[in-house]
C-alpha atoms as a PDB file:
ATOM      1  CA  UNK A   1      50.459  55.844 -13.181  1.00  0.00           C
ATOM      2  CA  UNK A   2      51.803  56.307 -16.749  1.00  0.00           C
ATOM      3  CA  UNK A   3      49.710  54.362 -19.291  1.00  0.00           C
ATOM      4  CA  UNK A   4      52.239  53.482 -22.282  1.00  0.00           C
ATOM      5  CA  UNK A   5      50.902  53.503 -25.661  1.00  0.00           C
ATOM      6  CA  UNK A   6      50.950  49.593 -25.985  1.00  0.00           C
ATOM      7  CA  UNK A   7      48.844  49.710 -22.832  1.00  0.00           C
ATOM      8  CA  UNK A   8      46.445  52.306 -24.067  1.00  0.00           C
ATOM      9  CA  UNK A   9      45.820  50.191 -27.478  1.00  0.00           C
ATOM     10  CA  UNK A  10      44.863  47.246 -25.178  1.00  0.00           C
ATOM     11  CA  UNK A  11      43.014  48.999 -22.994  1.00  0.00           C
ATOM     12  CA  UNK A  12      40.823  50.486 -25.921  1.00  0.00           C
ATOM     13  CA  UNK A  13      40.723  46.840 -27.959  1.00  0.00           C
ATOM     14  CA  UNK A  14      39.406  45.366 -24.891  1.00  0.00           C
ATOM     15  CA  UNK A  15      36.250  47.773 -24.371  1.00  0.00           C
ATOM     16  CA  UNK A  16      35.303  47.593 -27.755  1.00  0.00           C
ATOM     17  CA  UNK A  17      35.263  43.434 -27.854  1.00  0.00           C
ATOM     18  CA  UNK A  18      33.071  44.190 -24.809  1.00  0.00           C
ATOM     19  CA  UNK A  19      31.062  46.692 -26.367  1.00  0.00           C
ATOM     20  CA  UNK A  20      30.599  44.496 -29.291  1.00  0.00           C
ATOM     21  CA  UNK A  21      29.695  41.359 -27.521  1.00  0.00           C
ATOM     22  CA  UNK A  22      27.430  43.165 -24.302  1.00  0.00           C
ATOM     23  CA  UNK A  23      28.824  41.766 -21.665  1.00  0.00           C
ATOM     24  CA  UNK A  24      31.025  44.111 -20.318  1.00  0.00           C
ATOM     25  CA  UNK A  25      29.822  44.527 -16.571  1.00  0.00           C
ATOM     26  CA  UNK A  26      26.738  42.565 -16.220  1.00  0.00           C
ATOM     27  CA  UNK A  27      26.000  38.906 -16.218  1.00  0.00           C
ATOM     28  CA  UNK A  28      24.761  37.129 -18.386  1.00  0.00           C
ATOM     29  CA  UNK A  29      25.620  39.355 -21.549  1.00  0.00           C
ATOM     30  CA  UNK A  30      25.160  43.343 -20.384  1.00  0.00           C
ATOM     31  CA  UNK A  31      21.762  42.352 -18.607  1.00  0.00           C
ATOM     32  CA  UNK A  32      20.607  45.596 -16.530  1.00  0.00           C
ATOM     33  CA  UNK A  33      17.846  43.234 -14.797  1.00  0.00           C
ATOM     34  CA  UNK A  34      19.240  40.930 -11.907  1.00  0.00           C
ATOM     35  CA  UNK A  35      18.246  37.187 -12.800  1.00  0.00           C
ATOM     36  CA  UNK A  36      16.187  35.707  -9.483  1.00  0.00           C
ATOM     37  CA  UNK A  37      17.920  33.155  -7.474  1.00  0.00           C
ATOM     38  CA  UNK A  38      16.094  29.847  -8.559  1.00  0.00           C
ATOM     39  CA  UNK A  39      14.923  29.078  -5.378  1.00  0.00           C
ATOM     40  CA  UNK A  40      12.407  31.927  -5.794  1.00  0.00           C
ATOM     41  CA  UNK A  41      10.689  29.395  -8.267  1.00  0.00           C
ATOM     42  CA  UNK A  42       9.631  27.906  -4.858  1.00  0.00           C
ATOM     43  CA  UNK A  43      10.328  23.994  -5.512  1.00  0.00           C
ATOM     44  CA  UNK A  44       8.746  23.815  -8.799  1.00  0.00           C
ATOM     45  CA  UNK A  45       9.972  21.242 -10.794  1.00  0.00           C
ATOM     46  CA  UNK A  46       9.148  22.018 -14.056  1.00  0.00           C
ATOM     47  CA  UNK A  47       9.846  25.522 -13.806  1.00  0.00           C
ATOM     48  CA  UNK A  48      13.294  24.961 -12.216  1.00  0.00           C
ATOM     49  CA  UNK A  49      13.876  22.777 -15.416  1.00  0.00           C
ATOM     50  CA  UNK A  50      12.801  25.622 -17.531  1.00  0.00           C
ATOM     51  CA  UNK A  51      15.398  28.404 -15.236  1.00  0.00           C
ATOM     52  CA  UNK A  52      18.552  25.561 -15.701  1.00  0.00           C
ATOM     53  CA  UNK A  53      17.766  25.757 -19.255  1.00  0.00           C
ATOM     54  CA  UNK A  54      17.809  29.645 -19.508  1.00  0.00           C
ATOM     55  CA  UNK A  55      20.953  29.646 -17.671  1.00  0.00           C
ATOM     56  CA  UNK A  56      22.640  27.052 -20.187  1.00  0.00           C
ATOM     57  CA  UNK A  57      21.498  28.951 -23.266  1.00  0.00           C
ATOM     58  CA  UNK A  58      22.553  32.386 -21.644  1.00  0.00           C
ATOM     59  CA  UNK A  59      26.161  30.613 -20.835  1.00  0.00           C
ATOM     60  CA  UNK A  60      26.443  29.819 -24.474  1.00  0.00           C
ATOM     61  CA  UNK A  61      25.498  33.120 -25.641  1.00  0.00           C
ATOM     62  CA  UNK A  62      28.261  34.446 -24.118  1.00  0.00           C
ATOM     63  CA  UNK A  63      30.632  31.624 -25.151  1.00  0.00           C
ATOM     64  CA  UNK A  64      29.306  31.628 -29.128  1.00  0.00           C
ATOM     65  CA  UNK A  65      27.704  35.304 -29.725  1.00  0.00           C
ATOM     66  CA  UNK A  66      27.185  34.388 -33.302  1.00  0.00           C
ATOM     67  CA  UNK A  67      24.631  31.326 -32.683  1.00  0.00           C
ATOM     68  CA  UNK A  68      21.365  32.930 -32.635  1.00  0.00           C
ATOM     69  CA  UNK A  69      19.620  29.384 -31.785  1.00  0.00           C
ATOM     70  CA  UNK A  70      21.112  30.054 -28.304  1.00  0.00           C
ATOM     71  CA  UNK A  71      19.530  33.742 -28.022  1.00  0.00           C
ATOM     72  CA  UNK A  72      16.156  32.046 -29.265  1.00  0.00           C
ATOM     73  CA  UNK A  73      16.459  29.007 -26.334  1.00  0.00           C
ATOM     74  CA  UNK A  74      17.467  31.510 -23.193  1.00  0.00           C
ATOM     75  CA  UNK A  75      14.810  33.928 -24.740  1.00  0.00           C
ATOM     76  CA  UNK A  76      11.591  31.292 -24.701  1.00  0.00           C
ATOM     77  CA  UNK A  77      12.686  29.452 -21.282  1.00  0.00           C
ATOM     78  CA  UNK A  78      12.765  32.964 -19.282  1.00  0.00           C
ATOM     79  CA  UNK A  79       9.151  33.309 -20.987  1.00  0.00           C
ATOM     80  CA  UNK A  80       7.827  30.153 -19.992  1.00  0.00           C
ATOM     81  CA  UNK A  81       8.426  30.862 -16.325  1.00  0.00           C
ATOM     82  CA  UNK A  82       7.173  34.279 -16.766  1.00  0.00           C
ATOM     83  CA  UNK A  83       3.612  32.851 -18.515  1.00  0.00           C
ATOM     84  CA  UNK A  84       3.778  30.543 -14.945  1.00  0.00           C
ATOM     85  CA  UNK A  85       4.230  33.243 -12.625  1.00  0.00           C
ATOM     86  CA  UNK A  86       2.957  36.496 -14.113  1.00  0.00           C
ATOM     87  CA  UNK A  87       6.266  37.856 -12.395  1.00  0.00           C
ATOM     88  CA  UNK A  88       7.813  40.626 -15.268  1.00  0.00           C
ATOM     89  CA  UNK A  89      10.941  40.383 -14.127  1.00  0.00           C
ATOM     90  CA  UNK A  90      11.415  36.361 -16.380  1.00  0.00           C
ATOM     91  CA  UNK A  91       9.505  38.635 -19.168  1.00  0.00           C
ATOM     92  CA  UNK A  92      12.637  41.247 -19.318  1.00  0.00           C
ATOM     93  CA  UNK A  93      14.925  38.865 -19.131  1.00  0.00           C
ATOM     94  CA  UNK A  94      13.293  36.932 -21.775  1.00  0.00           C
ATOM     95  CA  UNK A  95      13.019  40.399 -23.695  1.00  0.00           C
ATOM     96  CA  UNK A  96      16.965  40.920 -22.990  1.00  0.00           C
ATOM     97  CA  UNK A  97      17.484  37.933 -24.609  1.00  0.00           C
ATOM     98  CA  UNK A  98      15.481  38.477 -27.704  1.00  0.00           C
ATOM     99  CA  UNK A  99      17.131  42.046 -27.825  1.00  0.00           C
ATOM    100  CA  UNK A 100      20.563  40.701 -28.221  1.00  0.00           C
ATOM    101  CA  UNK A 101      19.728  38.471 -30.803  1.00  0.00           C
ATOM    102  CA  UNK A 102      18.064  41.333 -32.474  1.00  0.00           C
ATOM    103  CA  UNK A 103      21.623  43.213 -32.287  1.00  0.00           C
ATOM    104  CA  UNK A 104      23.411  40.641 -33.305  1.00  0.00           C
ATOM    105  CA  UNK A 105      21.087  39.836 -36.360  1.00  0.00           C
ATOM    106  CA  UNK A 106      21.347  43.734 -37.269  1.00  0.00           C
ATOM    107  CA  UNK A 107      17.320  44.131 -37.055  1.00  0.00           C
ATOM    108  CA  UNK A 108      17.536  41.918 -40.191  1.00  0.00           C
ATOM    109  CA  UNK A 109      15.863  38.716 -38.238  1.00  0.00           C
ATOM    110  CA  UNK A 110      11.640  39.194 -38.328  1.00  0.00           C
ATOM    111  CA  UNK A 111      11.363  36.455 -35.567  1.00  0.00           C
ATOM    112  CA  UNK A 112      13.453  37.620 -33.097  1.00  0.00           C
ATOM    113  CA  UNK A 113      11.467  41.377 -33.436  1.00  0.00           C
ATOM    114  CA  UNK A 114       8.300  40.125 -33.337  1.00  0.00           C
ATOM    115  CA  UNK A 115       8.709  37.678 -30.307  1.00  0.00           C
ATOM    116  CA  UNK A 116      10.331  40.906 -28.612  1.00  0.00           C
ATOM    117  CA  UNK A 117       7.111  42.766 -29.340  1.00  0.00           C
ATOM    118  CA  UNK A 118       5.165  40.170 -27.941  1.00  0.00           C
ATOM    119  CA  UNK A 119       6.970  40.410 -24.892  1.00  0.00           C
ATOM    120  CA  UNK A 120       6.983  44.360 -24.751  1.00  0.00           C
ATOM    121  CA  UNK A 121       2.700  43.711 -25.216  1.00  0.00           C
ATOM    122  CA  UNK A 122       2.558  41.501 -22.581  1.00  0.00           C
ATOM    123  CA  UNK A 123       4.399  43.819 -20.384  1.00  0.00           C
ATOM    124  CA  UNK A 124       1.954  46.517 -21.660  1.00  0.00           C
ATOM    125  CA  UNK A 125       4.420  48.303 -23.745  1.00  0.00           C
ATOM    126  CA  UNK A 126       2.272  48.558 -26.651  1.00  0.00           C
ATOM    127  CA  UNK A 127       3.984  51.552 -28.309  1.00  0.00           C
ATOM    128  CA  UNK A 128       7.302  49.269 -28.438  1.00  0.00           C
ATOM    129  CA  UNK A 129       5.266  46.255 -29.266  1.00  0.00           C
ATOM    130  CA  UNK A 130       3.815  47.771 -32.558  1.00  0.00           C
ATOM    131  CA  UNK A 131       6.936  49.498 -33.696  1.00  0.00           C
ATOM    132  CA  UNK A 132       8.853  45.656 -33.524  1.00  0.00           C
ATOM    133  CA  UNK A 133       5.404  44.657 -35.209  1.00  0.00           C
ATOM    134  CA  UNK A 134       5.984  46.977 -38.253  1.00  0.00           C
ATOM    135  CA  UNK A 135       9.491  45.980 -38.478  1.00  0.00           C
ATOM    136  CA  UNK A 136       8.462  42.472 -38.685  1.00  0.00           C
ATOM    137  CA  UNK A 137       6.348  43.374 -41.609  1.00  0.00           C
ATOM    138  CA  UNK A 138       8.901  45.448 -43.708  1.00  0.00           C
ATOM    139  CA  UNK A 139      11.015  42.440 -43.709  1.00  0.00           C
ATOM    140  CA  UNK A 140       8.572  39.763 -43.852  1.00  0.00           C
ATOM    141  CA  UNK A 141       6.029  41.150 -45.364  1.00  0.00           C
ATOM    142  CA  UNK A 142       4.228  38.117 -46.335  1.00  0.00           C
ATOM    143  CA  UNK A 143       3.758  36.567 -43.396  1.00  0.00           C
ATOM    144  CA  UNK A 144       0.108  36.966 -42.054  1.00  0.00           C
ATOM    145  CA  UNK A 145       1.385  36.249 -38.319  1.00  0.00           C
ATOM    146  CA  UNK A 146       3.122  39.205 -38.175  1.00  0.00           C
ATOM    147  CA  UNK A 147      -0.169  41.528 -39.421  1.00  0.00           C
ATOM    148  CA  UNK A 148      -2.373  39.437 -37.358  1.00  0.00           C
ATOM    149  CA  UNK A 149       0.084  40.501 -34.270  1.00  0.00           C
ATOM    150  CA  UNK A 150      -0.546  43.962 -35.121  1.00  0.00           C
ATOM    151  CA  UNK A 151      -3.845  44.233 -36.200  1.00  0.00           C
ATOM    152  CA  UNK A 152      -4.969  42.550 -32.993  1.00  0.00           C
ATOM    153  CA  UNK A 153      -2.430  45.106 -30.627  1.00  0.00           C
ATOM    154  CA  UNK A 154      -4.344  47.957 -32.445  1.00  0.00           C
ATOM    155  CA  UNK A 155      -7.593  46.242 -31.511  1.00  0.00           C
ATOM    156  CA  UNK A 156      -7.444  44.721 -28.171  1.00  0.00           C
ATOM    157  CA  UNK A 157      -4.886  46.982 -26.284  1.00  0.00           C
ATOM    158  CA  UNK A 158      -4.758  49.967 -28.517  1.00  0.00           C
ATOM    159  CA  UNK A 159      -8.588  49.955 -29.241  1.00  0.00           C
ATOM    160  CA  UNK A 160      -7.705  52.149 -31.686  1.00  0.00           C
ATOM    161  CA  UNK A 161     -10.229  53.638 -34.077  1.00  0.00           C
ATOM    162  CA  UNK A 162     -11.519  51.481 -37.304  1.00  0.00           C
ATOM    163  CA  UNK A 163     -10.091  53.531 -40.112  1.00  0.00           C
ATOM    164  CA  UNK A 164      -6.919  52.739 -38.483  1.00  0.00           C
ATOM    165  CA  UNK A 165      -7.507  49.095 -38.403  1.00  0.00           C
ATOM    166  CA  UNK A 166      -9.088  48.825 -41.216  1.00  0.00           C
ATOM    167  CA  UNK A 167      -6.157  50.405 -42.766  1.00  0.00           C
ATOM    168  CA  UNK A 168      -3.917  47.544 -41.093  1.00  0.00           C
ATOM    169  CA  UNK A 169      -5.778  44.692 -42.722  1.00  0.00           C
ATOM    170  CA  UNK A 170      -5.469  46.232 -45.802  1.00  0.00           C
ATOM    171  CA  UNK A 171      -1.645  46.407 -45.570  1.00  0.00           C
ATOM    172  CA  UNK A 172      -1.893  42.739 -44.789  1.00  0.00           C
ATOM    173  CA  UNK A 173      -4.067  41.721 -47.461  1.00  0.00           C
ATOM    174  CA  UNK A 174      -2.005  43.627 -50.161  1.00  0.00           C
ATOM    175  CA  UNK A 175       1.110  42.144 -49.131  1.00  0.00           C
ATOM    176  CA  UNK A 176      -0.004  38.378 -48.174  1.00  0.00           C
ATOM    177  CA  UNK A 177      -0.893  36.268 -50.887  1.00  0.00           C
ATOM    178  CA  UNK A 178      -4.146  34.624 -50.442  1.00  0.00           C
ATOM    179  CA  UNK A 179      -4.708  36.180 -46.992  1.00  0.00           C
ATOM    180  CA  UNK A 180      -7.410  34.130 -46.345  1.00  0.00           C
ATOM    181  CA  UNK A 181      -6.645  34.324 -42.295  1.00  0.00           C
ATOM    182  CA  UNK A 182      -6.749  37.852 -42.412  1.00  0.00           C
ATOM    183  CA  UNK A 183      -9.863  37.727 -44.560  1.00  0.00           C
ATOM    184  CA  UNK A 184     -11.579  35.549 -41.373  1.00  0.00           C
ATOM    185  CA  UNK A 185     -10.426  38.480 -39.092  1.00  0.00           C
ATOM    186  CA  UNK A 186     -11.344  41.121 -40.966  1.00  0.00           C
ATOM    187  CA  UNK A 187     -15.165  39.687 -41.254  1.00  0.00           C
ATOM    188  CA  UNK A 188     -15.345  39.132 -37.654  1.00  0.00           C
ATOM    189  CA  UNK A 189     -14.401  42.791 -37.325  1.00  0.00           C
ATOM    190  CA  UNK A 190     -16.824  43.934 -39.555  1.00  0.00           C
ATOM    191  CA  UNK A 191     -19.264  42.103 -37.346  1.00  0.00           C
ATOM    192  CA  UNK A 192     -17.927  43.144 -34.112  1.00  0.00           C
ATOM    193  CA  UNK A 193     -18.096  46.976 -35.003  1.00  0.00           C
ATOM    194  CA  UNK A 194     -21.624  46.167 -36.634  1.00  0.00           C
ATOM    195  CA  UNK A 195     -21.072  46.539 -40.524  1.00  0.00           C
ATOM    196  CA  UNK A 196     -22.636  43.272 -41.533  1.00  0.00           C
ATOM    197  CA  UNK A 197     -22.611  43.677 -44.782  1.00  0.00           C
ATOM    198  CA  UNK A 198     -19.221  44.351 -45.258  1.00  0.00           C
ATOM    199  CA  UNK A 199     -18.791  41.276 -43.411  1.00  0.00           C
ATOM    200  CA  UNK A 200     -20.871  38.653 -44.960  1.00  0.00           C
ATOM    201  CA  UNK A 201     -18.602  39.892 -48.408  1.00  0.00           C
ATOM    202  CA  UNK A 202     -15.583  38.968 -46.839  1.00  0.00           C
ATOM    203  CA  UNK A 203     -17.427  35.455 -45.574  1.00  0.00           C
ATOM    204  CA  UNK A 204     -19.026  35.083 -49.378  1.00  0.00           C
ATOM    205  CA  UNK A 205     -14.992  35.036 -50.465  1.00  0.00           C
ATOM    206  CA  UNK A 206     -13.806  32.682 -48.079  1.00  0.00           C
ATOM    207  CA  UNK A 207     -16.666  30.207 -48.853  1.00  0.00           C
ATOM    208  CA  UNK A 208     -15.973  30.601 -52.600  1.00  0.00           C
ATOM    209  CA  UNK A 209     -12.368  29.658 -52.415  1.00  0.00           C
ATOM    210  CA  UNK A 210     -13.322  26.556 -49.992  1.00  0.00           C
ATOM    211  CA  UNK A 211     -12.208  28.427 -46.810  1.00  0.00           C
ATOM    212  CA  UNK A 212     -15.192  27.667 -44.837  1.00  0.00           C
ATOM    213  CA  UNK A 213     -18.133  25.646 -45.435  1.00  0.00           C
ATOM    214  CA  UNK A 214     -21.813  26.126 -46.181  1.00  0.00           C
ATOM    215  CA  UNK A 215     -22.713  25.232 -42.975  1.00  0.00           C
ATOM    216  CA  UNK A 216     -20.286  27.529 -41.383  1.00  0.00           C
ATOM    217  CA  UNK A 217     -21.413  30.443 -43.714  1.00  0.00           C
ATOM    218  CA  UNK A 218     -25.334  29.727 -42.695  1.00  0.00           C
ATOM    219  CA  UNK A 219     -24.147  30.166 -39.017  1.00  0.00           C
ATOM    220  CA  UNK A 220     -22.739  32.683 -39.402  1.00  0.00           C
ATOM    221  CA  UNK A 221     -25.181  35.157 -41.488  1.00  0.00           C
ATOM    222  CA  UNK A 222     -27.753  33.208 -38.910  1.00  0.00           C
ATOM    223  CA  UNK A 223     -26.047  35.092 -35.715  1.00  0.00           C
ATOM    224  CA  UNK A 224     -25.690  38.108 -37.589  1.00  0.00           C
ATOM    225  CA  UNK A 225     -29.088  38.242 -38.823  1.00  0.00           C
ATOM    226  CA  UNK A 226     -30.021  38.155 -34.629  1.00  0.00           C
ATOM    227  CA  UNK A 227     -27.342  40.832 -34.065  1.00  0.00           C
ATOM    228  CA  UNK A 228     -29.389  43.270 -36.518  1.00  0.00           C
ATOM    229  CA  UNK A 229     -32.457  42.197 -35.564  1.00  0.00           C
ATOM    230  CA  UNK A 230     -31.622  42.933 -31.413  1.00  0.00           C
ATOM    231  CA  UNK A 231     -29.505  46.709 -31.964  1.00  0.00           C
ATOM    232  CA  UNK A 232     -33.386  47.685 -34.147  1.00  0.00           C
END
């Protein structure tokens, strides 16, 4: 069949408004993962609520691209069945959802990065989750959140080595203003990886700027004076 030229333009306008959008070819706005039937939520209420949600949100994705809101509501009601049921498959489509709005925000929106690199960490893609981490921080770099997410990837899952998280917190702390949460942290490193000194000088700043108490100080040089006292 001849294509004419007027056909041809069409033809190529229409594949890039798909292209543009992501939805050409997949439900639900180019999604590669097949969204469960709802009766695999197996008659739970709440959960059920939280699927009829999704499905509204992803509807209106694909009817107003441009209103991230609606990327941000599909995104966090596939997560909330996925934190019910452990099942990955409501964590990718949650991720989907958070990857869109990262396209459509032009990796210029922190939020939707870092709750995608949640989502890749709870899926045990840490190498994913710590690159949307550092993205988070190069455009929000003073909010503590987004350190804390990384500093505690390179500790819990990574279990990377201190000079590398040591290294993290002191991005944070010469980036945040205050950092007095990342201060806490970093002393109950220190005392986790046994350098008690260096953590009872991060505890003597928080107590001079009013960030903990006396009486929370005394405890804590108390249990770290037994720590010492049982590794001799």
């Amino acid at each position: 069949m001849k294509v004419t030229q007027k056909q041809a333009i069409l033809i190529v306008v229409g594949l890039l408004i798909c292209a543009s959008l992501g939805f050409c070819g997949y439900k639900f706005f180019n999604r590669s993962v097949s969204v469960p039937d709802k009766a695999a939520l197996d008659g739970k209420s709440d959960l059920q609520v939280a699927y009829d949600r999704a499905v509204k949100y992803e509807a209106l994705v694909t009817e107003k691209p441009t209103e991230i809101q609606n990327y941000l509501a599909a995104a966090s009601a596939w997560k909330l069945i996925g934190d019910a049921t452990h099942d990955d498959v409501w964590y990718e489509l949650s991720l989907q959802a958070y990857e869109r709005g990262i396209t459509i925000t032009k990796r210029k929106n922190s939020l939707f990065l870092s709750n995608a690199g949640q989502i890749e960490e709870q899926m045990g893609n840490y190498s994913k989750a710590k690159s949307y981490y550092l993205e988070s921080i190069d455009l929000s770099p003073g909010d503590t959140s987004y350190h804390l997410m990384h500093i505690n990837l390179l500790r819990y899952k990574y279990k990377a080595d201190p000079s590398e998280i040591l290294a993290a917190y002191e991005l944070g702390m010469n980036r945040v203003l205050g950092g007095a949460d990342l201060i806490s942290s970093r002393s109950q490193y220190f005392k986790a990886i046994g350098r008690y000194a260096d953590a009872r000088r991060d505890l003597e700043l928080l107590l001079t700027n009013n960030v903990i108490t006396q009486q929370q100080m005394d405890s804590e040089l108390l249990e770290m004076k037994n720590l010492e006292e049982a590794a001799n």
